[in-house]
Structure formats: structure tokens, C-alpha cells
Protein backbone atom coordinates (compact mmCIF):
# COMPACT_ATOMS: atom_id res chain seq x y z
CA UNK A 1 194.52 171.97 -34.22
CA UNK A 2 197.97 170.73 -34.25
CA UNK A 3 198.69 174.78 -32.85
CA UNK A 4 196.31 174.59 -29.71
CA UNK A 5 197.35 171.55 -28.61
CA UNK A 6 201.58 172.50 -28.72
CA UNK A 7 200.52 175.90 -27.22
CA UNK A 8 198.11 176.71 -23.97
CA UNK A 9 195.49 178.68 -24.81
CA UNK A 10 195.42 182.55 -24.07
CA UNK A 11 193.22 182.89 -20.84
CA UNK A 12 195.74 180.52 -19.31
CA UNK A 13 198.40 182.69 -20.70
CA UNK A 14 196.83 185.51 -19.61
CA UNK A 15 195.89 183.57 -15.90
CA UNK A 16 200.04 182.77 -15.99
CA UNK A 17 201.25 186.10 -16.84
CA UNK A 18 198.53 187.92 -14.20
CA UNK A 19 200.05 185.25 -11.28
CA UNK A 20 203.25 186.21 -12.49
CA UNK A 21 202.85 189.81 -12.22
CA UNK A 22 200.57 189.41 -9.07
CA UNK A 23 203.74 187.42 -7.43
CA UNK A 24 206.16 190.26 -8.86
CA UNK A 25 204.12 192.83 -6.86
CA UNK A 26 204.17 190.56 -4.32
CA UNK A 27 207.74 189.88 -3.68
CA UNK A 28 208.77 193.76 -4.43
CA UNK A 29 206.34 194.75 -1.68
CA UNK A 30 208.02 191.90 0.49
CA UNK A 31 211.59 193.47 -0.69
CA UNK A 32 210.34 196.81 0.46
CA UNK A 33 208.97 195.82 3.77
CA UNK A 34 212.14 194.06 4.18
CA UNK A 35 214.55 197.00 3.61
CA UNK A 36 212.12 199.26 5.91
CA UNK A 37 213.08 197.02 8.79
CA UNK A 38 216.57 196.98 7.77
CA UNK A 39 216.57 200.42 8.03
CA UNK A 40 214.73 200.72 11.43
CA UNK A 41 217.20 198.03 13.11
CA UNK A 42 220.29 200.53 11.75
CA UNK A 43 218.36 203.28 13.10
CA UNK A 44 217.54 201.33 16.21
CA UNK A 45 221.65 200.47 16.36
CA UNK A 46 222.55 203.70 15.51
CA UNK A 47 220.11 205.79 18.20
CA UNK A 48 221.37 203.25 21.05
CA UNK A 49 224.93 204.22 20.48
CA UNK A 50 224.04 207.69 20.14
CA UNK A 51 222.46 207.00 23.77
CA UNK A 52 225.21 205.47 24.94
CA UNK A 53 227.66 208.03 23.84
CA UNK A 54 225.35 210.83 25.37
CA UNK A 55 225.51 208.73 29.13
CA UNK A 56 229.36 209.03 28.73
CA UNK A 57 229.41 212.54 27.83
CA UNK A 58 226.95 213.41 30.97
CA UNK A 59 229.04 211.52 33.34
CA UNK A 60 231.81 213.06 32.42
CA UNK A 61 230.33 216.01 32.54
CA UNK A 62 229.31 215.21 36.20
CA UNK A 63 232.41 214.61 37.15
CA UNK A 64 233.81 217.92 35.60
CA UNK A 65 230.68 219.58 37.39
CA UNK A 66 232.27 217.90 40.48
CA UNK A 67 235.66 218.64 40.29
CA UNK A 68 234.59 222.01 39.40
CA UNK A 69 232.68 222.28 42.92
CA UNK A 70 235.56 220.92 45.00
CA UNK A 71 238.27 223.33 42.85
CA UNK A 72 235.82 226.13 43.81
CA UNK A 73 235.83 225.13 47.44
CA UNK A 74 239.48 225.11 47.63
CA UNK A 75 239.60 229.01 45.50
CA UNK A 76 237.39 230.33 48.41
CA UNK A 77 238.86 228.57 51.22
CA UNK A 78 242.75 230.04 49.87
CA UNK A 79 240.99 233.13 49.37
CA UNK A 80 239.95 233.65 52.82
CA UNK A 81 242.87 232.49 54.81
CA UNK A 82 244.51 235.20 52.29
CA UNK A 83 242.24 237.16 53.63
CA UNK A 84 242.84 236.60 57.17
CA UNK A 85 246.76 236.92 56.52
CA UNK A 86 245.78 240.26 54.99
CA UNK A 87 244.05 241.69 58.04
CA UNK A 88 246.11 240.26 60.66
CA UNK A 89 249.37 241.74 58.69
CA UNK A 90 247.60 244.96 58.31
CA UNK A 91 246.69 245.33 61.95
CA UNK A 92 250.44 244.55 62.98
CA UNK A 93 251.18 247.15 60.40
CA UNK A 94 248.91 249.47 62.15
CA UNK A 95 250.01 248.33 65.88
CA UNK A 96 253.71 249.53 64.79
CA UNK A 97 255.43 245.69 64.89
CA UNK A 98 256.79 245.46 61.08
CA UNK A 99 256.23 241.17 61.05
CA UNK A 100 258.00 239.43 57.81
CA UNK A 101 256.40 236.56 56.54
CA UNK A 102 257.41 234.11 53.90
């Protein structure tokens, strides 16, 4: 007697220890969920500076893609007025008058 009344009996142990094992399960699925969204707000963080690197890289690629265009410009722009000094100091070379250019 003097034993069941110092200690609870065993279906409240047992009621205890299943709570405690129910809230065990409980909190480690909570701990889980919890590091899943962790993980998706670094991924989140992570794919938004990722973005934000790529918008740099494409604008400076536009602005190569630019400067490339205008260089071009200027290539075939030299290239014919080279090609115009060509044929007019050909033709004087033809005509007989010897013309020195710098």
C-alpha cells in the first residue's frame, strides 16, 4: 500500500511517458520544419544574389555589345576612307601625277 501511494501507478506512467514521447515527435518534427525554412530563406538569399549578379553581368555585357557596335562602325568607316585614299592615289598613279601624301 505504502508503494502505490509514494509511486503513480503504471497506466499513468505509461500515459506520461506516451505524452512525452508524443511531444518528442512533436518538437523534432517542429525542429525539422524549422530548418527546412531556414534552408529555403538561404536559398531564397542566395538565388536573389545570384540574380542580381546575373543583371550586372548582362549589362555589362550590353554595354560591351555596344561599344563593340560603335568600335565596328568606326573599323568600317577608317576602312573605307582607306579605301577611297587607295583609289584616288591609284588613279593619280595611273593619270601620270606621282602625289605624296603623309
Amino acid at each position: 500500500m505504502y508503494f502505490r501511494r509514494r509511486y503513480p501507478s503504471t497506466s499513468s506512467l505509461i500515459i506520461i511517458t506516451g505524452a512525452l514521447l508524443l511531444l518528442t515527435f512533436m518538437l523534432k518534427h517542429l525542429y525539422d520544419n524549422n530548418q527546412k525554412c531556414n534552408r529555403m530563406n538561404n536559398y531564397q538569399q542566395l538565388m536573389q544574389e545570384l540574380s542580381d549578379h546575373m543583371q550586372s553581368v548582362e549589362l555589362a555585357a550590353n554595354k560591351s555589345a555596344a561599344n563593340l557596335n560603335q568600335l565596328n562602325k568606326v573599323l568600317i568607316q577608317q576602312h573605307q576612307q582607306l579605301a577611297q585614299k587607295l583609289e584616288i592615289t591609284g588613279d593619280d598613279k595611273k593619270s601620270g601625277n606621282i602625289h605624296k601624301s603623309k
